[in-house]
Protein backbone atom coordinates (compact mmCIF):
# COMPACT_ATOMS: atom_id res chain seq x y z
CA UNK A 1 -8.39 5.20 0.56
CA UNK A 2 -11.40 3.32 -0.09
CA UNK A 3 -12.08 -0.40 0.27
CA UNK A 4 -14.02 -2.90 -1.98
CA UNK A 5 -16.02 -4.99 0.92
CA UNK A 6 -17.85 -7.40 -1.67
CA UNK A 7 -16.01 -9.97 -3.46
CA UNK A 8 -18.59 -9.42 -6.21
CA UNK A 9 -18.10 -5.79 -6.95
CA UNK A 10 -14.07 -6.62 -7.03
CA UNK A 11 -14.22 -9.45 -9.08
CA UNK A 12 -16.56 -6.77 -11.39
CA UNK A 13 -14.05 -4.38 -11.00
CA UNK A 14 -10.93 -6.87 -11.25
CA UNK A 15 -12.98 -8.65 -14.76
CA UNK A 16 -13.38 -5.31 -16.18
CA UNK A 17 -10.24 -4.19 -15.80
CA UNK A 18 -8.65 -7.14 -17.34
CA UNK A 19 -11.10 -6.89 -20.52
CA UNK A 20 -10.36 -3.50 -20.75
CA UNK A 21 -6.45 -4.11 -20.59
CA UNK A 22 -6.06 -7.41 -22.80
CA UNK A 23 -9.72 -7.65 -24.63
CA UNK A 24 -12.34 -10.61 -24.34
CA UNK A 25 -9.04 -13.09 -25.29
CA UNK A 26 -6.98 -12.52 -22.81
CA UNK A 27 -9.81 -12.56 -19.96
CA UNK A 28 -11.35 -15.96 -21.46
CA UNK A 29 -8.27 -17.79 -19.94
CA UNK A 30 -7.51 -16.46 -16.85
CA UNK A 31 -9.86 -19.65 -15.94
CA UNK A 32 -7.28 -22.31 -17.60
CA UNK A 33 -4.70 -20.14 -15.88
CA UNK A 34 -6.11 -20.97 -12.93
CA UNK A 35 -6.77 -24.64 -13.30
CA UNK A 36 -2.26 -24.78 -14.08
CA UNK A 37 -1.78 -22.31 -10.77
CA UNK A 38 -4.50 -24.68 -9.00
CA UNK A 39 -2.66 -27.70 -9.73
CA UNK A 40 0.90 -26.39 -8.77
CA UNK A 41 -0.68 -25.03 -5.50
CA UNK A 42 -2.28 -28.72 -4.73
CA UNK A 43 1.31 -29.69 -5.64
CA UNK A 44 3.29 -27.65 -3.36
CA UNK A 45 0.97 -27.09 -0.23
CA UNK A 46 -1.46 -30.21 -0.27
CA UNK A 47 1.13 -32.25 -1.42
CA UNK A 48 -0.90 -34.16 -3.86
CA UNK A 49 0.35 -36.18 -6.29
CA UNK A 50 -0.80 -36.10 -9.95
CA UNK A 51 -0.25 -38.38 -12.88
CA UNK A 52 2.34 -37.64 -16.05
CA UNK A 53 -1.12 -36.50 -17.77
CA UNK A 54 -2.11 -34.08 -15.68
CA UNK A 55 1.28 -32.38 -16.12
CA UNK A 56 1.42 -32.63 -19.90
CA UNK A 57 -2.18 -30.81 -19.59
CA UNK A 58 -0.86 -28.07 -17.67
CA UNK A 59 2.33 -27.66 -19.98
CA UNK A 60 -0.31 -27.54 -22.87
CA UNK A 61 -2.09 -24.58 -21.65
CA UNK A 62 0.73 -22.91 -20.84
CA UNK A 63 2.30 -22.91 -24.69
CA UNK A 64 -1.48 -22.36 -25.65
CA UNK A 65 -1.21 -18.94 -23.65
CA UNK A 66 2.29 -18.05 -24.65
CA UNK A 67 1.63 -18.63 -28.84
CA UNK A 68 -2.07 -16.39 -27.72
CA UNK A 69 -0.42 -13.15 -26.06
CA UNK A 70 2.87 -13.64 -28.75
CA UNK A 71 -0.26 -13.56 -31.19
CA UNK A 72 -2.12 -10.53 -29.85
CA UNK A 73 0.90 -8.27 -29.77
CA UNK A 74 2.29 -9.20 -32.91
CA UNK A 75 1.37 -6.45 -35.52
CA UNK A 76 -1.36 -7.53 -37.75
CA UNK A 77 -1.12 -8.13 -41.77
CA UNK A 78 -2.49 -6.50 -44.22
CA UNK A 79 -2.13 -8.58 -47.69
């Protein structure tokens, strides 16, 4: 089996993959996604403490992705 030694070439590999899979979209906010996972991380290892804000921010993008893939694989109207 072969290995991927750059990080470039994966994330390449890993962005095309994604685009390919869920369409421009769904790739667009794997950085929000991040910022949430970020935040829970800082959370749980770092033990950092964030304000009521923060949270509601986080909570925010999470609906936000939810109502986006519910959208996406919803079938589409025709009127």
């Amino acid at each position: 089996m072969k290995t991927v030694d750059s990080p470039a070439v994966l994330l390449i590999l890993t962005g095309a993959l994604l685009q390919s899979v869920g369409g421009p979209t769904y790739l667009s906010q794997i950085g929000y996604v991040a910022a949430a996972v970020a935040l829970l991380c800082g959370t749980l290892v770092f033990s950092e403490r964030y304000s009521l804000l923060t949270w509601f921010g986080a909570a925010v993008i999470v609906v936000a992705i939810v109502v986006s893939v519910r959208a996406q694989r919803s079938p589409q109207r025709t009127e």
